[in-house]
N, C-alpha and C. Protein backbone atom coordinates (compact mmCIF):
# COMPACT_ATOMS: atom_id res chain seq x y z
N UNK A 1 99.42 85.84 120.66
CA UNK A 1 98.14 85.32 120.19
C UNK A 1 97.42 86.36 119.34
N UNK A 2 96.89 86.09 117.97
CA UNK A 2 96.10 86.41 117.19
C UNK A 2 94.73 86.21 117.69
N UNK A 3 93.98 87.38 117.81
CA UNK A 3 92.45 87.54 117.98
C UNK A 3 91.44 88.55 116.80
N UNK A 4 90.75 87.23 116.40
CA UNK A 4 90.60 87.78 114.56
C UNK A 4 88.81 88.31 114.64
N UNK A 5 88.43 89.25 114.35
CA UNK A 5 86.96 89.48 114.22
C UNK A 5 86.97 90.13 113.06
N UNK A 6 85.95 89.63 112.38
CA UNK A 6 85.18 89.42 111.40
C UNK A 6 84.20 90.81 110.89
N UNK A 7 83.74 91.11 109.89
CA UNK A 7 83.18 91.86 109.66
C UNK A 7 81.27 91.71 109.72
N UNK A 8 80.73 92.43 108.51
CA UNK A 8 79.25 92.52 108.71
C UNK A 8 78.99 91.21 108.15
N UNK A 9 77.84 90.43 109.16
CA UNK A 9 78.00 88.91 109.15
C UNK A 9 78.24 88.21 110.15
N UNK A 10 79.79 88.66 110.42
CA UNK A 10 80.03 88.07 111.45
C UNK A 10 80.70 86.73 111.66
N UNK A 11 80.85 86.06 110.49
CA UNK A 11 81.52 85.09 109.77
C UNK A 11 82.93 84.54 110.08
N UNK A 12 83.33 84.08 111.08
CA UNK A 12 84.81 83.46 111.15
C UNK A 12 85.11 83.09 109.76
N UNK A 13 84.59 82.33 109.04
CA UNK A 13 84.84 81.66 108.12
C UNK A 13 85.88 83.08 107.20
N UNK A 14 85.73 84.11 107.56
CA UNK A 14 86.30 85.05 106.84
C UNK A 14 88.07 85.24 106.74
N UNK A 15 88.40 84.49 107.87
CA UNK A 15 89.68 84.44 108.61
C UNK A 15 90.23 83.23 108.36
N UNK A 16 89.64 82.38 107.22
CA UNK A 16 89.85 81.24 107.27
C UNK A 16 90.98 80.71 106.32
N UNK A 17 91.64 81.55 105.84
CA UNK A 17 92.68 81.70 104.64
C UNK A 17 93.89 82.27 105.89
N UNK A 18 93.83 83.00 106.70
CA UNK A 18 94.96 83.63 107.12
C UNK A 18 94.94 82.97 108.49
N UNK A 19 94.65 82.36 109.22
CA UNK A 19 94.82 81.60 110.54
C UNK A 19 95.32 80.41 110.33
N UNK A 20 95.81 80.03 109.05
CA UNK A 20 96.57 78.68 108.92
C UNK A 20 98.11 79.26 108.82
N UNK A 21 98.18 80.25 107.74
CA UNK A 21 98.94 80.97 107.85
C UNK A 21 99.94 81.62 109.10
N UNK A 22 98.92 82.01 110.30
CA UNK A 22 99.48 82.15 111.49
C UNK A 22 100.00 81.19 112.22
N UNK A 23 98.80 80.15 112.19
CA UNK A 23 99.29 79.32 113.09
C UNK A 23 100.73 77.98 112.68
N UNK A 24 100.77 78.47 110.86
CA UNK A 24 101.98 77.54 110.64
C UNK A 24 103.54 78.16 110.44
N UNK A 25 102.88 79.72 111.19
CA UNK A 25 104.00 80.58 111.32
C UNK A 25 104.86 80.57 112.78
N UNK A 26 103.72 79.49 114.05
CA UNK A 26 103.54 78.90 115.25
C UNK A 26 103.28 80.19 116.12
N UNK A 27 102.26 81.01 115.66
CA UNK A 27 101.12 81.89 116.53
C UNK A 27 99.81 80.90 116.56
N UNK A 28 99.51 80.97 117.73
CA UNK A 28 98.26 80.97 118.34
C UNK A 28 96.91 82.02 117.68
N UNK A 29 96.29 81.27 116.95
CA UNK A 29 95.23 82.45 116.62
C UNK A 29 94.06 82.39 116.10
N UNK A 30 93.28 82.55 116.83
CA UNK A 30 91.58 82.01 116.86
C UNK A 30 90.40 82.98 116.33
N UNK A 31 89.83 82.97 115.28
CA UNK A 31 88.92 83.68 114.75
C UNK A 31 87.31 83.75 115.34
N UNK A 32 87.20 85.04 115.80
CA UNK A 32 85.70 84.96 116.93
C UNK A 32 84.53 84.94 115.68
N UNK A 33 83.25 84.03 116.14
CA UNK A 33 82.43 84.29 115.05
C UNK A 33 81.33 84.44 115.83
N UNK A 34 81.02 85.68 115.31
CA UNK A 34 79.97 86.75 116.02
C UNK A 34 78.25 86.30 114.91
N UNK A 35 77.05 86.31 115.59
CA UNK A 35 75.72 86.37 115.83
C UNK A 35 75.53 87.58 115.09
N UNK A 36 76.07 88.07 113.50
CA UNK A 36 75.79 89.09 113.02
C UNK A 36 74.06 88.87 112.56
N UNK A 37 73.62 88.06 112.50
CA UNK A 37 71.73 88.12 112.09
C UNK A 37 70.82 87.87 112.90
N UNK A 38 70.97 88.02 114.29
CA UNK A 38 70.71 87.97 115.28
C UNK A 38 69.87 89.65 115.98
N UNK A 39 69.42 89.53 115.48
CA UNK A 39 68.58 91.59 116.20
C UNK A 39 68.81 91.63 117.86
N UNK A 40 68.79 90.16 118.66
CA UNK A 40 68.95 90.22 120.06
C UNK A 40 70.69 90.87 120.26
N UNK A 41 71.67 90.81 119.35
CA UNK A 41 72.94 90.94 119.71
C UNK A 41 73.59 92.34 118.87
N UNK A 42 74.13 92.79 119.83
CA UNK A 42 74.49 94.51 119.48
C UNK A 42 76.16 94.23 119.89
N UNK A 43 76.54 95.38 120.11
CA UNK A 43 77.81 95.40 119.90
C UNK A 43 78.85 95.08 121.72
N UNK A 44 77.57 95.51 122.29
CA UNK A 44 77.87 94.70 124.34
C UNK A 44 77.76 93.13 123.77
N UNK A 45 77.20 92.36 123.12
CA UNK A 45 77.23 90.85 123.16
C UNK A 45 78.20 90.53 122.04
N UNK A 46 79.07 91.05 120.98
CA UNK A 46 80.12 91.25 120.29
C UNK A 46 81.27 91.05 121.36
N UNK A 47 81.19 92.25 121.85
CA UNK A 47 82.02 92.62 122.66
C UNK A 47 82.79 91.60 123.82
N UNK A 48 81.44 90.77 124.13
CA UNK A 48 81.77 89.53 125.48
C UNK A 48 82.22 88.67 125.15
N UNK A 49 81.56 87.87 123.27
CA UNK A 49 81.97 87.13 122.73
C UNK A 49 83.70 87.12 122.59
N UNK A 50 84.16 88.26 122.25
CA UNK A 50 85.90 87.99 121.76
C UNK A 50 86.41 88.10 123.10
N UNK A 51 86.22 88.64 124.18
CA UNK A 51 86.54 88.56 125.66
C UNK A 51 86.79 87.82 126.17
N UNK A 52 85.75 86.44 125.57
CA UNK A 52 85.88 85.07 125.83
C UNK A 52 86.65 84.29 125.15
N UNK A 53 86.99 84.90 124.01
CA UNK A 53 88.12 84.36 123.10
C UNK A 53 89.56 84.10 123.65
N UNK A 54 89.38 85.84 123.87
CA UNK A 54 91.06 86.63 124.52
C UNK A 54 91.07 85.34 126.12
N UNK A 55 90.08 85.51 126.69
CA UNK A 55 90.34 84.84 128.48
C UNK A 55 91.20 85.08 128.96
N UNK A 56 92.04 84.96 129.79
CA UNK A 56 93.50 85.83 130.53
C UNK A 56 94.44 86.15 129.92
N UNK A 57 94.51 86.12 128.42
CA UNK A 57 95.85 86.26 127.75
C UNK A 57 96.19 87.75 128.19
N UNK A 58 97.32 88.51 127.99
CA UNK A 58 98.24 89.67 128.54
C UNK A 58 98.33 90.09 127.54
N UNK A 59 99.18 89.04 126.25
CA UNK A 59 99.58 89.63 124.81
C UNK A 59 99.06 89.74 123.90
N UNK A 60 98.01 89.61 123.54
CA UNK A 60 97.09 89.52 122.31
C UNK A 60 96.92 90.87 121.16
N UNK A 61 97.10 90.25 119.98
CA UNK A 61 96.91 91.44 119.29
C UNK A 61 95.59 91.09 118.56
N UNK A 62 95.00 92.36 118.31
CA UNK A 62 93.54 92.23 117.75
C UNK A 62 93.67 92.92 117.10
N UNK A 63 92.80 92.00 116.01
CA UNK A 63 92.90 92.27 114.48
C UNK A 63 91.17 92.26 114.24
N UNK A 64 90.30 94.12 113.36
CA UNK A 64 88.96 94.32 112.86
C UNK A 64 89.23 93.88 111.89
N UNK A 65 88.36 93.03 111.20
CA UNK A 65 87.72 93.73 109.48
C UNK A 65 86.56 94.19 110.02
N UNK A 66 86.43 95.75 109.28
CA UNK A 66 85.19 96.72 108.56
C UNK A 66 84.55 96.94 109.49
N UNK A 67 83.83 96.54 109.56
CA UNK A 67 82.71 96.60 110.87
C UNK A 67 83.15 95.67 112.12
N UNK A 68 84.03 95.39 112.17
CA UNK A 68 84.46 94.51 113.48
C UNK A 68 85.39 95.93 113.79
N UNK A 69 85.64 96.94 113.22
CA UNK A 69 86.64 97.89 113.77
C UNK A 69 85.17 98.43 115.04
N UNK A 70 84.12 98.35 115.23
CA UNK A 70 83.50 99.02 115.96
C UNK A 70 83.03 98.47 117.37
N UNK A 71 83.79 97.03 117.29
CA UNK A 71 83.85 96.08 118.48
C UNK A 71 85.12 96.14 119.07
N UNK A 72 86.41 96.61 118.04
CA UNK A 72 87.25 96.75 118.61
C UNK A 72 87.78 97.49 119.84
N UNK A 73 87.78 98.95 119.84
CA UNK A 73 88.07 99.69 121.00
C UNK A 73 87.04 99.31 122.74
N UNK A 74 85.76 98.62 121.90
CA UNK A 74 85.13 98.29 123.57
C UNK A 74 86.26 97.13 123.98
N UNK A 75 86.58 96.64 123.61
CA UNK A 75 87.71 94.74 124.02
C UNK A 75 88.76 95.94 124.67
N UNK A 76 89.34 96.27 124.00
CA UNK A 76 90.66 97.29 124.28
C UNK A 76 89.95 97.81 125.41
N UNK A 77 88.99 98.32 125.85
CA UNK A 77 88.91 99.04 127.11
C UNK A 77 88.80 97.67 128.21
N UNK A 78 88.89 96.38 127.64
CA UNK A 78 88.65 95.80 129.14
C UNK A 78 89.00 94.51 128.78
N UNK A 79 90.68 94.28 128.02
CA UNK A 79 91.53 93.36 128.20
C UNK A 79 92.62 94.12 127.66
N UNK A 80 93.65 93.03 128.39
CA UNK A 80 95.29 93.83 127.91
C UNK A 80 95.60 93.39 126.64
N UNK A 81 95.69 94.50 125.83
CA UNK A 81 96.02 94.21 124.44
C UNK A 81 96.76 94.66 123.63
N UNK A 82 98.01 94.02 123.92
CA UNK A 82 99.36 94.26 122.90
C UNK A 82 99.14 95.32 121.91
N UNK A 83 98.53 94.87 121.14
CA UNK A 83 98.45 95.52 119.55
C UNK A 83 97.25 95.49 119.15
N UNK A 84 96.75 96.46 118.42
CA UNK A 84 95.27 96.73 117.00
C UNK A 84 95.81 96.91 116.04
N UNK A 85 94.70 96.25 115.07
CA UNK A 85 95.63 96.37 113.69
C UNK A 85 93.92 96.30 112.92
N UNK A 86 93.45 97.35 112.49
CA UNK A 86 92.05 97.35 111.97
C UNK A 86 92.02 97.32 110.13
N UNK A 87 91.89 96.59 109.15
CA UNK A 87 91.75 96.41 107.77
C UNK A 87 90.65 96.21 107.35
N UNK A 88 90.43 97.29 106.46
CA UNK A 88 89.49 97.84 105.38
C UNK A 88 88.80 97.89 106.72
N UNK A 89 88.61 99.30 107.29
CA UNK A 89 87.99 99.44 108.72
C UNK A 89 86.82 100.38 108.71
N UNK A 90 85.92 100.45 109.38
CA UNK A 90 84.79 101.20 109.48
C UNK A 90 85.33 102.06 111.09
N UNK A 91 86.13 102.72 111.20
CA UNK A 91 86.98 103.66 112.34
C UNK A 91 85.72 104.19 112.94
N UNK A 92 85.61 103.54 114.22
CA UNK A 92 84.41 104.71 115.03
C UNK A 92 84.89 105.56 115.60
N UNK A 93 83.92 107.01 115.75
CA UNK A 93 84.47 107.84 117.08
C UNK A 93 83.60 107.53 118.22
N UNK A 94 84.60 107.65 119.13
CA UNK A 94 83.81 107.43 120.67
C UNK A 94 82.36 107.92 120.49
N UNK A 95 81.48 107.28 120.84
CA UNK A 95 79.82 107.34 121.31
C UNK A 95 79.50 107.55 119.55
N UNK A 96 79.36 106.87 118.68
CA UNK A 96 79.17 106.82 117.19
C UNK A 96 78.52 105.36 117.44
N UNK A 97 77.08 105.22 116.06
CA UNK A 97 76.80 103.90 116.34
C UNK A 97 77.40 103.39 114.29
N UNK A 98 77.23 102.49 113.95
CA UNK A 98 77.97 101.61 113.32
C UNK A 98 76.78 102.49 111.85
N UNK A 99 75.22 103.05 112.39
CA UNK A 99 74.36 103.03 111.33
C UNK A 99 74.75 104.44 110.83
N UNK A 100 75.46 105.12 111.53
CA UNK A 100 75.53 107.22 111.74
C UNK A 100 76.81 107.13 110.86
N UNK A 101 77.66 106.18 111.04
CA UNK A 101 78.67 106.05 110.32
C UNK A 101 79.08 106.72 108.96
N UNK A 102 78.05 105.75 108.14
CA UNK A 102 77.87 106.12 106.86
C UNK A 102 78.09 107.43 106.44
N UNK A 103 76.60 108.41 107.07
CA UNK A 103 76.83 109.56 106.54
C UNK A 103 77.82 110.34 107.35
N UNK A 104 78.21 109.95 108.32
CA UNK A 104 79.05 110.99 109.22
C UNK A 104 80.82 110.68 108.41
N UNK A 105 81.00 110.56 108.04
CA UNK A 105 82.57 109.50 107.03
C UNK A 105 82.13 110.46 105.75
N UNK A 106 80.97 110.65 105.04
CA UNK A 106 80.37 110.95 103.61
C UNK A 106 81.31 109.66 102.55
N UNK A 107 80.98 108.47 103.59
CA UNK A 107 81.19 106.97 102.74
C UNK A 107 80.05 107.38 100.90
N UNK A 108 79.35 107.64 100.94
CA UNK A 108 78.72 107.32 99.85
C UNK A 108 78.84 108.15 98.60
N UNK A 109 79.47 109.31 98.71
CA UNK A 109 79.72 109.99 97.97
C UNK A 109 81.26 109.53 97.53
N UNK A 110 81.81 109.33 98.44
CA UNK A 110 83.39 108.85 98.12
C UNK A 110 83.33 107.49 97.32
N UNK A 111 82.21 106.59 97.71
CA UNK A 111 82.15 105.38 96.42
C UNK A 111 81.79 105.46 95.54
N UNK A 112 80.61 106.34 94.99
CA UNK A 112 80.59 107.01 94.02
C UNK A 112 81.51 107.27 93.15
N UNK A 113 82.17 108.07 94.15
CA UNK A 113 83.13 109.04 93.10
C UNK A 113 83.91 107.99 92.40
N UNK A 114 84.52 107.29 93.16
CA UNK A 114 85.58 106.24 92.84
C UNK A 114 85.23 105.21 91.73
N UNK A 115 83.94 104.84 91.80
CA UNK A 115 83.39 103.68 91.15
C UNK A 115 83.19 104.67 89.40
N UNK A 116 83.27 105.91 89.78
CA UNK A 116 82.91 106.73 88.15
C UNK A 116 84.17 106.58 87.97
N UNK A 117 85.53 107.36 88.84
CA UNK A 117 86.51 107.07 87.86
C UNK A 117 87.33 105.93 87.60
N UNK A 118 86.86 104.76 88.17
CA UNK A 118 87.49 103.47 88.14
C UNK A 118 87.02 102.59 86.80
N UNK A 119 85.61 103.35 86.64
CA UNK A 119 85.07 102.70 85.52
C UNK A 119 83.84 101.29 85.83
N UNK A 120 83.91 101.33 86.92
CA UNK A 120 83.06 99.90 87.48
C UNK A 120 81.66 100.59 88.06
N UNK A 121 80.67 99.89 87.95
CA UNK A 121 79.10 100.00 88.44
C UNK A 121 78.87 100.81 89.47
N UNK A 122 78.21 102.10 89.54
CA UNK A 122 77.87 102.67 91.04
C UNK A 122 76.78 102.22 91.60
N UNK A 123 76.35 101.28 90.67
CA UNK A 123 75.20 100.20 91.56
C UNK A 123 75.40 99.11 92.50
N UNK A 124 75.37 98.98 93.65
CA UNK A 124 76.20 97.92 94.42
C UNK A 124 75.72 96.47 94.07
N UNK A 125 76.36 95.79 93.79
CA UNK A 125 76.33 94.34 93.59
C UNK A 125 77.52 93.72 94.04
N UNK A 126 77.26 92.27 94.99
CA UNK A 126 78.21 91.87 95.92
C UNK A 126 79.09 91.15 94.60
N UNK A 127 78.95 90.72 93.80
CA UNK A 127 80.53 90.61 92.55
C UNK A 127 81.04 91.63 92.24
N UNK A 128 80.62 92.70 92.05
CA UNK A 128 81.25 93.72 91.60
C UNK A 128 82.07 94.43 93.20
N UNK A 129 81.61 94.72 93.94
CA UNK A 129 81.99 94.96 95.56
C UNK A 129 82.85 94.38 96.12
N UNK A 130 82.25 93.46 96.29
CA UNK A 130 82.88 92.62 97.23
C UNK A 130 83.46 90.89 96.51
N UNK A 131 83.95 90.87 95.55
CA UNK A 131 83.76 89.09 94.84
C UNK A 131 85.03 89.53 93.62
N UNK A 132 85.47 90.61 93.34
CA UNK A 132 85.50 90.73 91.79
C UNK A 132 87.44 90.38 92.21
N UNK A 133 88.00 90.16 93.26
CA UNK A 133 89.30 89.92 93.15
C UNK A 133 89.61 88.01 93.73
N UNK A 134 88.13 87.64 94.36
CA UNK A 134 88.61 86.61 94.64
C UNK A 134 88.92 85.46 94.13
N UNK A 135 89.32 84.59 94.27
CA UNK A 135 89.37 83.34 93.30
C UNK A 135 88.06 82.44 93.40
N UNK A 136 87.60 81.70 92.15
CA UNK A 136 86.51 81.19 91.86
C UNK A 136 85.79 80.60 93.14
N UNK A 137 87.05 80.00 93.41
CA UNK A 137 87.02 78.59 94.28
C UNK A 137 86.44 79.10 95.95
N UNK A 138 87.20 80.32 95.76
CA UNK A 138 87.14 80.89 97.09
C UNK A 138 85.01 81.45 97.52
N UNK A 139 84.77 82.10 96.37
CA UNK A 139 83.85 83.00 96.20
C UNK A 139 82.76 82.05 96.66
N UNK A 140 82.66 80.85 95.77
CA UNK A 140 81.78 79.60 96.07
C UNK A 140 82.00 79.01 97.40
N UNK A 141 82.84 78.76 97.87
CA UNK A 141 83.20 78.25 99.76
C UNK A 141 82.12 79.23 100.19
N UNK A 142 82.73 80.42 99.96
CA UNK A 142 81.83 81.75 101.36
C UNK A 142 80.45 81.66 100.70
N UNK A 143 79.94 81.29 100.02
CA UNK A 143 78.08 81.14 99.72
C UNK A 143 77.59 80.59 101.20
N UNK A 144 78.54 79.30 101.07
CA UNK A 144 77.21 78.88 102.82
C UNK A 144 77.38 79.36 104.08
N UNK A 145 78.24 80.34 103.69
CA UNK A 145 78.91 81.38 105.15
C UNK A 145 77.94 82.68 105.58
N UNK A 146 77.55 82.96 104.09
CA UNK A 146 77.02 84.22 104.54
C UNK A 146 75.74 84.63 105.15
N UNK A 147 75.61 85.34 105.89
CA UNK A 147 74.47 85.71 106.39
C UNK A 147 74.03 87.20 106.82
N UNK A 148 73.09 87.94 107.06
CA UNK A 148 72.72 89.39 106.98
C UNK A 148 73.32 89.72 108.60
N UNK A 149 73.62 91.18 108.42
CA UNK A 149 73.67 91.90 109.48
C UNK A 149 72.73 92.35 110.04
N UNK A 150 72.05 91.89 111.00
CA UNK A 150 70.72 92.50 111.52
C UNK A 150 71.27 94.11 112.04
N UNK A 151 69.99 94.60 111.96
CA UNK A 151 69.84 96.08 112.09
C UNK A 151 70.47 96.41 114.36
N UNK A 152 70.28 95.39 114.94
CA UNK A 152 70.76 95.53 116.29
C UNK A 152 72.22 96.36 115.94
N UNK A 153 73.22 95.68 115.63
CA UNK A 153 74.59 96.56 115.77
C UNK A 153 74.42 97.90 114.96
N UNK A 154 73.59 98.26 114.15
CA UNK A 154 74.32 99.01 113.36
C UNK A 154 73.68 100.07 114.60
N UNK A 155 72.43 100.05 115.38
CA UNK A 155 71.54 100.47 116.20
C UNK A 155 72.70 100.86 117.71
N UNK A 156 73.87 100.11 117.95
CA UNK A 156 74.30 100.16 118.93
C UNK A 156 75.85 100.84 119.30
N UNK A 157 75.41 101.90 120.42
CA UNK A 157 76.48 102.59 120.40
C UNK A 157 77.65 102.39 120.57
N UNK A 158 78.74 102.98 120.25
CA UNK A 158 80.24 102.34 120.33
C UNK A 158 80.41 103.18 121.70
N UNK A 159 80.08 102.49 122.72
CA UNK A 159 80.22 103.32 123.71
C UNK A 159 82.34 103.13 124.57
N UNK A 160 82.62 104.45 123.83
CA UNK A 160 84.03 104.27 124.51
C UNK A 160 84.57 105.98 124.56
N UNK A 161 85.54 106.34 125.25
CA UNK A 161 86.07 107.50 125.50
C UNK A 161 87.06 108.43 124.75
N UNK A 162 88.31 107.40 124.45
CA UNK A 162 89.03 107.80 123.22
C UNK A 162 89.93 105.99 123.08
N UNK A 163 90.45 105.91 122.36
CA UNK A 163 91.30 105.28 121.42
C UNK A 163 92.31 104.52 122.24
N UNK A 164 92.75 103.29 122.55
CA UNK A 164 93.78 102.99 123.88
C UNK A 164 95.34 103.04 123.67
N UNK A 165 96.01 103.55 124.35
CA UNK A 165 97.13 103.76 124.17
C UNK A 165 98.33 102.91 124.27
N UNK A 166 98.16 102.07 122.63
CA UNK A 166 98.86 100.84 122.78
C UNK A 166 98.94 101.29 121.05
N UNK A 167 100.11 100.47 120.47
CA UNK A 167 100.15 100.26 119.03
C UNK A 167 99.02 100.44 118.06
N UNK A 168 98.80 101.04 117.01
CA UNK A 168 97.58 100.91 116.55
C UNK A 168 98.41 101.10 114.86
N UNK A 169 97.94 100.04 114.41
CA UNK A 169 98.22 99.52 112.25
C UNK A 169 96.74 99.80 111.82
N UNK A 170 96.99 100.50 110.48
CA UNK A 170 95.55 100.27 109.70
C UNK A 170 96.27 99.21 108.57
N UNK A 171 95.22 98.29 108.19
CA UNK A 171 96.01 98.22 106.70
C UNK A 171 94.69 97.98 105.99
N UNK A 172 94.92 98.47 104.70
CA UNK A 172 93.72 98.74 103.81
C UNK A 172 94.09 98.18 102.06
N UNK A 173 93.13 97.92 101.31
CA UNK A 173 93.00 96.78 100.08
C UNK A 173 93.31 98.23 99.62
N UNK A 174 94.77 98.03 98.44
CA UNK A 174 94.77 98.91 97.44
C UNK A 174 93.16 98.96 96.46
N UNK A 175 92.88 97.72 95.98
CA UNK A 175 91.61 97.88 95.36
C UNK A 175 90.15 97.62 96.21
N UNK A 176 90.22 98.53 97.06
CA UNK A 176 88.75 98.29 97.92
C UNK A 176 88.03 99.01 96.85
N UNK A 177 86.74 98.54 96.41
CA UNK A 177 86.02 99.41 95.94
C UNK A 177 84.57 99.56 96.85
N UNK A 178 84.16 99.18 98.31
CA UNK A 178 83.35 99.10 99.07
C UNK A 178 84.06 100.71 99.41
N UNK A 179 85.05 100.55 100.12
CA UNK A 179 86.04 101.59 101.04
C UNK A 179 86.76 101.85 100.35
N UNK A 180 86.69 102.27 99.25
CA UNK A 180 88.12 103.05 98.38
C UNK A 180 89.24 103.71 98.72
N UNK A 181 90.18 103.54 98.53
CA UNK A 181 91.62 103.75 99.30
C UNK A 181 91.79 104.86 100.00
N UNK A 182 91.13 106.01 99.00
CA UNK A 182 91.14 107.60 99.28
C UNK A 182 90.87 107.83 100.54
N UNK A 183 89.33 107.47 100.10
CA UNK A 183 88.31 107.43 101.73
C UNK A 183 89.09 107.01 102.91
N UNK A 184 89.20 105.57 102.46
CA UNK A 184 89.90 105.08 103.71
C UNK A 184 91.31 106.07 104.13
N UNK A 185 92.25 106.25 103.91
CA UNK A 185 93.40 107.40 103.88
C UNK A 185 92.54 108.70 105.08
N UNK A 186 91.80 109.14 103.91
CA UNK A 186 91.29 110.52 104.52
C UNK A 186 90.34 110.19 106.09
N UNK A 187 89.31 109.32 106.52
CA UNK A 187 88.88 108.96 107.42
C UNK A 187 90.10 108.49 108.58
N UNK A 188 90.87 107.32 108.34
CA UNK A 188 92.30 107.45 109.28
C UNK A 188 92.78 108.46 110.10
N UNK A 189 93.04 109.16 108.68
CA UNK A 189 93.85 110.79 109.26
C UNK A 189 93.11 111.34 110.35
N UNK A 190 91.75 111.68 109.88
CA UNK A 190 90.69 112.35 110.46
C UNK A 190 90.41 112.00 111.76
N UNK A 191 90.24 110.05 112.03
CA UNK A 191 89.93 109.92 113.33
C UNK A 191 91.00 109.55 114.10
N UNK A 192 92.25 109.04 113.58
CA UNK A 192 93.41 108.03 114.27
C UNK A 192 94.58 109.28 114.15
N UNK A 193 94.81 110.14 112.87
CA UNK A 193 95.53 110.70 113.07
C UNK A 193 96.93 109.54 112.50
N UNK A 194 96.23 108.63 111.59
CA UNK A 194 97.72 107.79 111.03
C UNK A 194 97.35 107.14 109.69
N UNK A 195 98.72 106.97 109.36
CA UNK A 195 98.33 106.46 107.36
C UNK A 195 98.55 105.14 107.37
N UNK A 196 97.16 104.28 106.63
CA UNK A 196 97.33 103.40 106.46
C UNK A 196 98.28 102.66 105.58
N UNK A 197 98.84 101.41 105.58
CA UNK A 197 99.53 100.77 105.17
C UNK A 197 98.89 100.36 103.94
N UNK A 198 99.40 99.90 102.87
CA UNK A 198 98.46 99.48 102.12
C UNK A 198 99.02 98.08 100.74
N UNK A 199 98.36 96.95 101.03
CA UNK A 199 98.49 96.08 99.79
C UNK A 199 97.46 95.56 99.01
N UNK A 200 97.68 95.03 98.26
CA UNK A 200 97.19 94.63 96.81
C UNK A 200 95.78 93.68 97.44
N UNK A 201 94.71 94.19 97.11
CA UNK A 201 93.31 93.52 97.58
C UNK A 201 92.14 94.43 97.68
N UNK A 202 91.24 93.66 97.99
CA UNK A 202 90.15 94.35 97.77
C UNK A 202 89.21 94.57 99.42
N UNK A 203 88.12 94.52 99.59
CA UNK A 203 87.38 94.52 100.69
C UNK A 203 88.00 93.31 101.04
N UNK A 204 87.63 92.09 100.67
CA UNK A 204 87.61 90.88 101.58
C UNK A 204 88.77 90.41 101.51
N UNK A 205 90.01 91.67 101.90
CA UNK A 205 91.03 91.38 101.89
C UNK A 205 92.33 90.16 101.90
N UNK A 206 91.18 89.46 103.52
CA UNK A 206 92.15 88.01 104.25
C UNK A 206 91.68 86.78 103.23
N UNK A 207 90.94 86.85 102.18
CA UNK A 207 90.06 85.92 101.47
C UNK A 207 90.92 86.05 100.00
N UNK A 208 91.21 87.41 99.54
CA UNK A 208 91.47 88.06 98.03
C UNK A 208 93.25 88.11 98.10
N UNK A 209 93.99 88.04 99.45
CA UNK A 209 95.50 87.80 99.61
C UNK A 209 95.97 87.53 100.94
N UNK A 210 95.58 86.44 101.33
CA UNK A 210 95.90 85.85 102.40
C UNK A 210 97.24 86.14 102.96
N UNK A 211 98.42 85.74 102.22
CA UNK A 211 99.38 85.86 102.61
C UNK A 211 99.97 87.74 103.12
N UNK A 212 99.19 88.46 102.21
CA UNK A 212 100.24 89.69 101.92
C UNK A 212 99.53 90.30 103.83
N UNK A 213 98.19 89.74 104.31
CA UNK A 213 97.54 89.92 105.09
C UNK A 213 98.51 89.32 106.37
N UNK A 214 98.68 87.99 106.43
CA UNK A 214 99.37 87.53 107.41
C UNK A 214 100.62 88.20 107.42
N UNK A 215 101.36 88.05 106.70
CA UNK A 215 102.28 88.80 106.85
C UNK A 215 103.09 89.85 107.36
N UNK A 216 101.92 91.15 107.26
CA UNK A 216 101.68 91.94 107.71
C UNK A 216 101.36 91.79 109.51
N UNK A 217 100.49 90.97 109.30
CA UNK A 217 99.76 91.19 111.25
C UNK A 217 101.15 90.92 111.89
N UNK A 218 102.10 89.93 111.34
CA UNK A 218 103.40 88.51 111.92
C UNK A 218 104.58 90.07 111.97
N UNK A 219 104.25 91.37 111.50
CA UNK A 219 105.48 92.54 111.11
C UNK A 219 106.17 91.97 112.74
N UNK A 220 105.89 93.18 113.05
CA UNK A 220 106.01 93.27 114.53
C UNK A 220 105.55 91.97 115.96
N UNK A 221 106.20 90.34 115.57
CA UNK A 221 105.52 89.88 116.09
C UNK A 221 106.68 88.22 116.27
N UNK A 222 107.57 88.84 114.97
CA UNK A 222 108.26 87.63 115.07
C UNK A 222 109.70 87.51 115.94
């Protein structure tokens, strides 16, 4: 079983290209959609939500985007879980909250940098960010999806010890320009101690190449 969380937002709808994919590959696999604009819900009510997803399963592999990498390791401390597999990931360290992140990574200098020599805007705009690989069709669907990340998670600690000792995949958008490849690479190393995998996409990876995404999770699975 596939257990899919979503990034800032919180949006199942994000998973909604690659869970057909799974499931017509005949995996089981259900996308949690988390109360990201919600200020009452932090990363303990994240956390219960996919718990309730998982329910007695044994085998489950769990799969972050971005900011769902910081819900991940609390699930892992308190269900049995096959496999992690975190893409285009925001990697916490134990007792780190989601807002310290930023500068503790030096995320902003590394997009910078990237966005000068890539040639694209160091002004953030969600087409240029996050929109500029998807298809038309696609970009327009996620309009009535989206919604803000209230300030609760970014506020809430990743309260965990170290890392669980089970399989752990990164895979990361050759063209992230949110998380630029580098960054992402060098942060890995730094907290996981492993190199990410890497294909053709951008941030909203499961949306911008569905397949090269499923594919990947199905490696180790078929």
């Amino acid at each position: 079983m596939f257990v899919l969380i979503p990034g800032a937002g919180g949006a199942a709808w994000y998973w909604s290209r690659v869970v057909p994919l799974l499931q017509g590959a005949g995996h089981e696999a259900v996308a949690v959609d988390l109360p990201g604009d919600d200020e009452r819900a932090g990363l303990p009510e994240y956390t219960h939500l996919v718990l309730e997803a998982i329910g007695e399963r044994h085998d489950a592999v769990l799969v972050a985007q971005s900011l769902g990498a910081f819900t991940a390791p609390l699930v892992c401390n308190r269900a049995a879980i096959r496999e992690l597999i975190l893409v285009n990931a925001m990697i916490p360290m134990p007792g780190e909250t989601p807002g310290a992140w930023w500068d503790n990574t030096g995320w902003a200098e590394a997009q910078q940098s990237a966005a000068k020599a890539h040639g694209y805007s160091t002004e953030f705009d969600v087409g240029t960010y996050f929109l500029h690989d998807l298809p038309p069709e696609v970009a327009a669907e996620g309009e009535m999806h989206q919604r803000p990340e209230a300030n609760a998670v970014f506020e809430s600690v990743c309260n965990f010890d170290e890392w669980p000792n089970i399989p752990i995949r990164i895979l990361t958008g050759e063209a992230d320009r949110f998380f630029p490849i580098d960054f992402q690479r060098r942060v890995a190393r730094e907290r996981l101690g492993l190199e990410p995998d890497v294909v053709p996409g951008g941030h909203l990876l499961a949306l911008a190449n569905p397949e090269a995404v499923a594919n990947y999770l199905m490696q180790d699975t078929r």
